[in-house]
Every structure is written in C-alpha cells, then in structure tokens.
PDB file of N, CA and C in Angstrom:
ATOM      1  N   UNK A   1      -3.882  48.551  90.539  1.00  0.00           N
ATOM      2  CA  UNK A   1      -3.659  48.455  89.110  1.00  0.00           C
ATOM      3  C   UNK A   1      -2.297  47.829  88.830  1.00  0.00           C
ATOM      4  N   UNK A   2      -1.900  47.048  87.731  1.00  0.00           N
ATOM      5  CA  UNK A   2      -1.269  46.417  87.596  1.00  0.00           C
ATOM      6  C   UNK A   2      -0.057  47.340  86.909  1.00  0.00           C
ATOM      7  N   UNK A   3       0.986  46.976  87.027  1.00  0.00           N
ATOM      8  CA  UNK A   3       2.340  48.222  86.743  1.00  0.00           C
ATOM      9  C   UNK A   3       2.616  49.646  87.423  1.00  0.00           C
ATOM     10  N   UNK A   4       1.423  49.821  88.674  1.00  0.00           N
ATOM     11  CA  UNK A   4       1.357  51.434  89.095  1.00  0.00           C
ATOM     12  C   UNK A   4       1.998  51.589  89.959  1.00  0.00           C
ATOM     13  N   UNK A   5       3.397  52.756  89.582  1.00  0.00           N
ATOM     14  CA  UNK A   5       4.303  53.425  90.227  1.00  0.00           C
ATOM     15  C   UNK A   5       4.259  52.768  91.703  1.00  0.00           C
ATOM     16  N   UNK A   6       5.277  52.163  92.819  1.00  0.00           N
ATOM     17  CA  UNK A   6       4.849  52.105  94.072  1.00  0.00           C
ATOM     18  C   UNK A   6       6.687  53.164  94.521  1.00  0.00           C
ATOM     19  N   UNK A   7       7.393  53.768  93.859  1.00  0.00           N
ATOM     20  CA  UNK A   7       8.163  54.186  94.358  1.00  0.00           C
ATOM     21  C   UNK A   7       8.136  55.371  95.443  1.00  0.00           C
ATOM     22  N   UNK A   8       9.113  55.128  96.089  1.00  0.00           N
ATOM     23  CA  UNK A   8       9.030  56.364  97.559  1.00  0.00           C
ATOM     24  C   UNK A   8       8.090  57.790  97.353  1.00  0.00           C
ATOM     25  N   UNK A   9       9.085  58.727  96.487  1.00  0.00           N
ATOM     26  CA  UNK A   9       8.353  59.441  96.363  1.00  0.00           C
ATOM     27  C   UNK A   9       7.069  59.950  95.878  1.00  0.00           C
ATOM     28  N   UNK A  10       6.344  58.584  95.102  1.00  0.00           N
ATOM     29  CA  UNK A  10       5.256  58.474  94.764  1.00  0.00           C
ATOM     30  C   UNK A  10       4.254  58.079  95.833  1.00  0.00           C
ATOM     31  N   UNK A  11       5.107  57.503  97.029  1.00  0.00           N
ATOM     32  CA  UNK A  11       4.363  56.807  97.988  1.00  0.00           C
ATOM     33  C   UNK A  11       3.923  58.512  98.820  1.00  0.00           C
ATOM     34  N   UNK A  12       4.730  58.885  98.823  1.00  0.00           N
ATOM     35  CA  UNK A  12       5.199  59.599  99.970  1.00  0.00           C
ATOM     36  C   UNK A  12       5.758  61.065  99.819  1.00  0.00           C
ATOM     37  N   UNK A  13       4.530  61.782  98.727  1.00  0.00           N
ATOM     38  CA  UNK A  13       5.185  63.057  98.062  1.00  0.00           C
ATOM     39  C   UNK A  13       5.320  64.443  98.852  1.00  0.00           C
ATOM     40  N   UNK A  14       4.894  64.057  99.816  1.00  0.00           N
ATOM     41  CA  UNK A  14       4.819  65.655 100.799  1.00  0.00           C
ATOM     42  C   UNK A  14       6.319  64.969 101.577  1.00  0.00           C
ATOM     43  N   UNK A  15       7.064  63.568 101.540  1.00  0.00           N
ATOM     44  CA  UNK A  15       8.096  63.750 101.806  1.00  0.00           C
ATOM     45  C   UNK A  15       9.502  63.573 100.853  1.00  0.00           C
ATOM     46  N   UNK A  16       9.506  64.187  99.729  1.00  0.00           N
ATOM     47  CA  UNK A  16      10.206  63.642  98.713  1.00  0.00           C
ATOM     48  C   UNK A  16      12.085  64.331  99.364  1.00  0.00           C
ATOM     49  N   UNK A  17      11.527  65.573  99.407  1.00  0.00           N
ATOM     50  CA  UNK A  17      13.057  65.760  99.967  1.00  0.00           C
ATOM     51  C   UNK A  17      13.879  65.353 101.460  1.00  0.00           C
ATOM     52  N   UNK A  18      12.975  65.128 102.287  1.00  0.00           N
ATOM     53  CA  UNK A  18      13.266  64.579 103.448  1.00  0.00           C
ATOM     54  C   UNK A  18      13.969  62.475 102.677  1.00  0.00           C
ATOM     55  N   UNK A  19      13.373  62.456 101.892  1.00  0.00           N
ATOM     56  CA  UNK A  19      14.015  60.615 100.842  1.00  0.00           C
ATOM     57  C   UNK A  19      15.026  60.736 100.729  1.00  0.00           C
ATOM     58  N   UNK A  20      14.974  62.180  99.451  1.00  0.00           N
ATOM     59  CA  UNK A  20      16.476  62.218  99.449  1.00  0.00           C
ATOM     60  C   UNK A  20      18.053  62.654 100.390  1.00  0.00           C
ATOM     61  N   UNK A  21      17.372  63.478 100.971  1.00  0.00           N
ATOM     62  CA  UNK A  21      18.499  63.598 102.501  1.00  0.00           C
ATOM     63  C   UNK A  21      18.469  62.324 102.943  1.00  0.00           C
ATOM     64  N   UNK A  22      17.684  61.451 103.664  1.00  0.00           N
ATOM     65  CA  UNK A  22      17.968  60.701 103.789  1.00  0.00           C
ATOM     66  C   UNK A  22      18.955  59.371 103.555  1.00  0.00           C
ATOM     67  N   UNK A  23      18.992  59.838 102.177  1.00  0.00           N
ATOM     68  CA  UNK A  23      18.887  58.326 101.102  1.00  0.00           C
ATOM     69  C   UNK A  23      20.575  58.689 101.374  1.00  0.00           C
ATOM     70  N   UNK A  24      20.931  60.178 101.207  1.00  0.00           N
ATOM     71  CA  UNK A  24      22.435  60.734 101.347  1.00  0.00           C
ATOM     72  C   UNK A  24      23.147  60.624 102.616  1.00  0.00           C
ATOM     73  N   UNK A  25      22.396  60.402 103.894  1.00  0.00           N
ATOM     74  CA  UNK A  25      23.127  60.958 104.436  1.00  0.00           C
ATOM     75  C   UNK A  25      22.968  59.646 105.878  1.00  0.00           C
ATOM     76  N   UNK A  26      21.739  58.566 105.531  1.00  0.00           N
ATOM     77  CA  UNK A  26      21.643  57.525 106.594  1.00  0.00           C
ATOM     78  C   UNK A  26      21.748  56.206 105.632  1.00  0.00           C
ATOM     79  N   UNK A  27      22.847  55.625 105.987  1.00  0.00           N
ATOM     80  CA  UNK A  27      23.318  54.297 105.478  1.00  0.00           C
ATOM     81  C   UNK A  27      22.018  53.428 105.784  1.00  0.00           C
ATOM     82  N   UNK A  28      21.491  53.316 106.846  1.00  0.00           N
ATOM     83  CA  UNK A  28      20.162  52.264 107.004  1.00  0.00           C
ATOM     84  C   UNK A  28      18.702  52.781 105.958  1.00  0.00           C
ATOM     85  N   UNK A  29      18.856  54.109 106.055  1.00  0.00           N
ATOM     86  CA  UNK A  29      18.257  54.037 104.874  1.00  0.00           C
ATOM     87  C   UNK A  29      18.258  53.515 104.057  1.00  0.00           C
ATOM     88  N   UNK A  30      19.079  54.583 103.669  1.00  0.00           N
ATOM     89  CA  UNK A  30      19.444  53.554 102.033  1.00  0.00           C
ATOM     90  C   UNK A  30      19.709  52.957 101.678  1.00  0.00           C
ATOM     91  N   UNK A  31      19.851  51.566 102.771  1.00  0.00           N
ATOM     92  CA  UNK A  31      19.598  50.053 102.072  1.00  0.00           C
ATOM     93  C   UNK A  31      18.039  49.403 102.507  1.00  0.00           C
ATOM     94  N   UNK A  32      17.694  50.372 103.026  1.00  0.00           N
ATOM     95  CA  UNK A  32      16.286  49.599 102.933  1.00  0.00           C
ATOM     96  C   UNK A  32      15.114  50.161 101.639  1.00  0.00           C
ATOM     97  N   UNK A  33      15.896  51.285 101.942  1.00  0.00           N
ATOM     98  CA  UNK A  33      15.196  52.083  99.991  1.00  0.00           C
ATOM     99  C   UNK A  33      15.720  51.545  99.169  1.00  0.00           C
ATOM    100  N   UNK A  34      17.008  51.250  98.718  1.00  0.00           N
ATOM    101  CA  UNK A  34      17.565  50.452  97.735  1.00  0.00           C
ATOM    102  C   UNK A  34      16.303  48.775  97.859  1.00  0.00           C
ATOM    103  N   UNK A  35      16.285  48.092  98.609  1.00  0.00           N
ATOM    104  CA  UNK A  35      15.765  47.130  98.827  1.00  0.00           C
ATOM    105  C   UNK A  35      14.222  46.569  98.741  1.00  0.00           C
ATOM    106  N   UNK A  36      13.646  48.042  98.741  1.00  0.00           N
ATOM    107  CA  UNK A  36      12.530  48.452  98.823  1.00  0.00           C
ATOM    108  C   UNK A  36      12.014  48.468  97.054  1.00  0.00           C
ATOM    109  N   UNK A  37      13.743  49.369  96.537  1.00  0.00           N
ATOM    110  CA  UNK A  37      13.280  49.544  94.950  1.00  0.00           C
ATOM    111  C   UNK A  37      13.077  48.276  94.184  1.00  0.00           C
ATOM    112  N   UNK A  38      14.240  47.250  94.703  1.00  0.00           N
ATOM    113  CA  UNK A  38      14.404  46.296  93.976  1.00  0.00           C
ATOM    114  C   UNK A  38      13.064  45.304  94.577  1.00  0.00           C
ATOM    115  N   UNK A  39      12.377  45.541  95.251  1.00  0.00           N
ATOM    116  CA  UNK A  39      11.213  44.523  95.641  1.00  0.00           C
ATOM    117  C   UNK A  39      10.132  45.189  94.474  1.00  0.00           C
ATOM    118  N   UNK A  40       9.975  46.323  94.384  1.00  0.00           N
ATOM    119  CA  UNK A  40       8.780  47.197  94.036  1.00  0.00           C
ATOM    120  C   UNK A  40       9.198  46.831  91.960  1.00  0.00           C
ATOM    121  N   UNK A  41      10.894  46.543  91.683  1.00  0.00           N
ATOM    122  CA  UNK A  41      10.857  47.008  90.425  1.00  0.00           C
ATOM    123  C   UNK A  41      10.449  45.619  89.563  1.00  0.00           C
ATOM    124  N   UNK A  42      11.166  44.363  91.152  1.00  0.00           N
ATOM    125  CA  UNK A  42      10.519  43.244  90.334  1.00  0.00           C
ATOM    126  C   UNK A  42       9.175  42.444  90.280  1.00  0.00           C
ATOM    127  N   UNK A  43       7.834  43.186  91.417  1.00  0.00           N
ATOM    128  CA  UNK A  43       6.323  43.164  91.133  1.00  0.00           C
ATOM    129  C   UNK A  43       6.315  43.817  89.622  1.00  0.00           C
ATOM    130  N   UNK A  44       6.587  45.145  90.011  1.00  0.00           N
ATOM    131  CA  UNK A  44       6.370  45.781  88.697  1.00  0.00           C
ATOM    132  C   UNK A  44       6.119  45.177  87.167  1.00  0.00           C
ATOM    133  N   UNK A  45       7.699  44.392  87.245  1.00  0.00           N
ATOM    134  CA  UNK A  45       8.356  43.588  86.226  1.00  0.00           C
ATOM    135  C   UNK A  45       7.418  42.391  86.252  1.00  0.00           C
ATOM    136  N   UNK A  46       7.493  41.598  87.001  1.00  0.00           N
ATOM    137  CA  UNK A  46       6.177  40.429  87.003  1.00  0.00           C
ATOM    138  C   UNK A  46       4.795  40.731  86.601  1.00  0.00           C
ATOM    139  N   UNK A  47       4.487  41.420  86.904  1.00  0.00           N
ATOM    140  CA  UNK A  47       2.955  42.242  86.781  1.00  0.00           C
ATOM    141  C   UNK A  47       2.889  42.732  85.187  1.00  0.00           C
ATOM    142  N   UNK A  48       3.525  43.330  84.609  1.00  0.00           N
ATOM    143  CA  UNK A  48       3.350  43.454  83.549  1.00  0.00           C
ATOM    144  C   UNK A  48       3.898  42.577  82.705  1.00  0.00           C
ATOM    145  N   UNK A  49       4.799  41.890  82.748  1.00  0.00           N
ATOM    146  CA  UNK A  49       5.303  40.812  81.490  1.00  0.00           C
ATOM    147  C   UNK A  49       4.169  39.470  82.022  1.00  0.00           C
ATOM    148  N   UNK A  50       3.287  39.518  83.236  1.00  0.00           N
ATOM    149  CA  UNK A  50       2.445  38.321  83.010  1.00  0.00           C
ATOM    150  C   UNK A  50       2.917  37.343  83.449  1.00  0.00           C
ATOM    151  N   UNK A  51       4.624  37.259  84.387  1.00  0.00           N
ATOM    152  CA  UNK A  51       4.931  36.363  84.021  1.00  0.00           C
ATOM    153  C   UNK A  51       4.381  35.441  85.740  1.00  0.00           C
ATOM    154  N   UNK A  52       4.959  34.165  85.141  1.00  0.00           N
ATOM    155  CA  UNK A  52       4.664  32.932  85.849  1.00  0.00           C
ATOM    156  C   UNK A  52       4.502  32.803  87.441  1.00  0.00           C
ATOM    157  N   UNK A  53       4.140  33.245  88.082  1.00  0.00           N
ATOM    158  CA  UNK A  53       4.431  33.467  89.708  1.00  0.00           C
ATOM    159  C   UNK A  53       3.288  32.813  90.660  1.00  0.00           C
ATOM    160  N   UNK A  54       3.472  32.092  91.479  1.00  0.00           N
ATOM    161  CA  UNK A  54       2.282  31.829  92.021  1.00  0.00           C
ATOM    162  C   UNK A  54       1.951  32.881  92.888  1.00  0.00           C
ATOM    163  N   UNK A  55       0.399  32.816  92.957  1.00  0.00           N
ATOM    164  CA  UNK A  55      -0.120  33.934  93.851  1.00  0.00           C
ATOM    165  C   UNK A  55      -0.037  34.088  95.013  1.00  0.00           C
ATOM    166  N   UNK A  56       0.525  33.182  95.634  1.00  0.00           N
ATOM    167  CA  UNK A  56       1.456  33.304  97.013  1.00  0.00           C
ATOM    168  C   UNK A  56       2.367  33.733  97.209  1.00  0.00           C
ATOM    169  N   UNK A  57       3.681  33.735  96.226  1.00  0.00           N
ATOM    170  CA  UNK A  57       5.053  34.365  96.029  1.00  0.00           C
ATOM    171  C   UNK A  57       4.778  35.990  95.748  1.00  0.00           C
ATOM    172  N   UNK A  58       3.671  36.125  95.066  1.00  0.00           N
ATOM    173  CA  UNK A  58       3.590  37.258  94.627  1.00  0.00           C
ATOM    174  C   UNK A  58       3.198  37.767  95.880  1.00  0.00           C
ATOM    175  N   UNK A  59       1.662  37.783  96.683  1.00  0.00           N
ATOM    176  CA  UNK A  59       1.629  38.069  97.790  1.00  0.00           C
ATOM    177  C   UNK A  59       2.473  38.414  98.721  1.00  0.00           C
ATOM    178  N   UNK A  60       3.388  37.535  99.253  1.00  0.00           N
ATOM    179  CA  UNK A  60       5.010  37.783  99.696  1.00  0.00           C
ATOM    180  C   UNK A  60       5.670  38.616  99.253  1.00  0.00           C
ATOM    181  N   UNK A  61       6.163  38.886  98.321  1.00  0.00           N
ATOM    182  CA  UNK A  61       6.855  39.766  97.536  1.00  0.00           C
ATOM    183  C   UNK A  61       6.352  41.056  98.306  1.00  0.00           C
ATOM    184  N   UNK A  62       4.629  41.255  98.253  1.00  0.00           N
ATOM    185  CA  UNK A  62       3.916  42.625  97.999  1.00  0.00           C
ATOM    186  C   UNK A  62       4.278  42.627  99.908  1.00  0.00           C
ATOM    187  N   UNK A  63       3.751  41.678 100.718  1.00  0.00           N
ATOM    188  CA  UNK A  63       3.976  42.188 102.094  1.00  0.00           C
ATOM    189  C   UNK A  63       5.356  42.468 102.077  1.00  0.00           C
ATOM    190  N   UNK A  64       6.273  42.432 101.689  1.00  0.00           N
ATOM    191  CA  UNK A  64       7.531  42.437 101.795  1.00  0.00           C
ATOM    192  C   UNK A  64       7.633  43.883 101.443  1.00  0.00           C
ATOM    193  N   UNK A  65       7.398  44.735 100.756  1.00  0.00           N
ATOM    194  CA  UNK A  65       7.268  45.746  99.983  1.00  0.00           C
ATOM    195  C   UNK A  65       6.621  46.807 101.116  1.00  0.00           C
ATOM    196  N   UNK A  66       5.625  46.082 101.789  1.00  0.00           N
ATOM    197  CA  UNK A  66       4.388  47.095 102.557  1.00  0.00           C
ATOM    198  C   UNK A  66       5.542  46.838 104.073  1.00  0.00           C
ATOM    199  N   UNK A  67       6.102  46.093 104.379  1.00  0.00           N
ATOM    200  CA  UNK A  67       6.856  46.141 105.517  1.00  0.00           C
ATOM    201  C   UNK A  67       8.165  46.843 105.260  1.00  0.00           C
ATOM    202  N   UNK A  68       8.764  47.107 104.030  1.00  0.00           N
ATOM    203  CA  UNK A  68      10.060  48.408 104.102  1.00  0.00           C
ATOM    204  C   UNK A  68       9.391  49.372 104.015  1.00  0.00           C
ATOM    205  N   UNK A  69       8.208  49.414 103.184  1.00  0.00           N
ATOM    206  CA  UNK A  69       7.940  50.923 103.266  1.00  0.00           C
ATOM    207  C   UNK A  69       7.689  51.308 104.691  1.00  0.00           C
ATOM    208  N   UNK A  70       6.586  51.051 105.388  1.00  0.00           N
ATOM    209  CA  UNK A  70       6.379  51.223 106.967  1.00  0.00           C
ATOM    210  C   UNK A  70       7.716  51.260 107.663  1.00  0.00           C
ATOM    211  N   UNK A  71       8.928  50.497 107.520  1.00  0.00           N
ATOM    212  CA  UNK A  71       9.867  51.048 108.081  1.00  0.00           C
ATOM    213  C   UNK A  71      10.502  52.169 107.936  1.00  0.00           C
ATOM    214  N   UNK A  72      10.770  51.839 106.545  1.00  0.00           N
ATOM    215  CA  UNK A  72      11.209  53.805 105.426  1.00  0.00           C
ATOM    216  C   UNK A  72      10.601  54.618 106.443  1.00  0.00           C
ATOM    217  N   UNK A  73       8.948  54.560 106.338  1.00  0.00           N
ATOM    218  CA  UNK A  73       8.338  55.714 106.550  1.00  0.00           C
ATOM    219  C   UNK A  73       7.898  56.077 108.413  1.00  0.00           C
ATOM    220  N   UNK A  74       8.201  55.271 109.028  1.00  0.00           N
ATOM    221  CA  UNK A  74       9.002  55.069 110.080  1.00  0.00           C
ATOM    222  C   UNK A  74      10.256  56.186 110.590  1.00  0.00           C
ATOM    223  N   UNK A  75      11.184  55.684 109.791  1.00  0.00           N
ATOM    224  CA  UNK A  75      12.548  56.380 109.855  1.00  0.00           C
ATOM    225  C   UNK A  75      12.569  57.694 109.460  1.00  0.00           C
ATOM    226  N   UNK A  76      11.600  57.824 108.503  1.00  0.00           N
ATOM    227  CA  UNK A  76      11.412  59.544 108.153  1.00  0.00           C
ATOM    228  C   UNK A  76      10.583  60.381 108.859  1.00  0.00           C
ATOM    229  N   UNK A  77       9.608  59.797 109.620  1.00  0.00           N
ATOM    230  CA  UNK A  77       8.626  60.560 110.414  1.00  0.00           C
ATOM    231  C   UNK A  77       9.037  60.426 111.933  1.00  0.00           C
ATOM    232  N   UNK A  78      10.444  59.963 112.306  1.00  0.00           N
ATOM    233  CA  UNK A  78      10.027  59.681 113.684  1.00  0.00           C
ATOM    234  C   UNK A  78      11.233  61.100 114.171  1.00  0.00           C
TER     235      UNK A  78
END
C-alpha cells in the first residue's frame, strides 16, 4: 500500500526495545537506522505526493531500504 508505515519498530515490534538500546548505545547502528529512516521517509514522501520518479529509481530506493533493514535486523538478532 502506498504511504504504509515501513519504520523499525513497525517492521519489527517484538523488537522495539532491543531498536532502541541499540540505536543508544551502537554507533553502526544508528547510522544505518538513521539511513534506513531517511530511505523509508523519502518512498513514503514520493509515494504519496505522486511525485515524478521513474519506476526504476523507485525500485532502487525500495531494495535499498530491504537491504538496511536485513542488516538492522541482522545486528539485532545475532
């Protein structure tokens, strides 16, 4: 669906507090969550204003998105 939530703890709610320790306390984290947000906030942002993107960039964008998270979620489960 177009605009639907892809943030961490939405991804990933049985680990919401293990995010935030994280996010506090491992620098590699939290630039790949930071990085992660800003990939996820500007689909988001594209997706709903409609705007101009070819469907390849966008694609990119989204694998880009599905490869921090798998790392994120990586780093939290291992």
């Amino acid at each position: 669906m177009l605009g639907e939530p892809h943030d961490l703890p939405h991804e990933f709610p049985q680990l919401a507090n293990q995010i935030d320790q994280r996010t506090e306390s491992d620098p590699l984290f939290a630039e790949l969550s930071e990085q992660y947000h800003q990939v996820d906030d500007e689909i988001r942002r594209l997706e709903l204003a409609g705007s101009p993107i070819s469907d390849h960039n966008l694609q990119s964008m989204k694998l880009n998105r599905l490869r921090l998270k798998d790392r994120l979620f990586g780093l939290l489960t291992r």
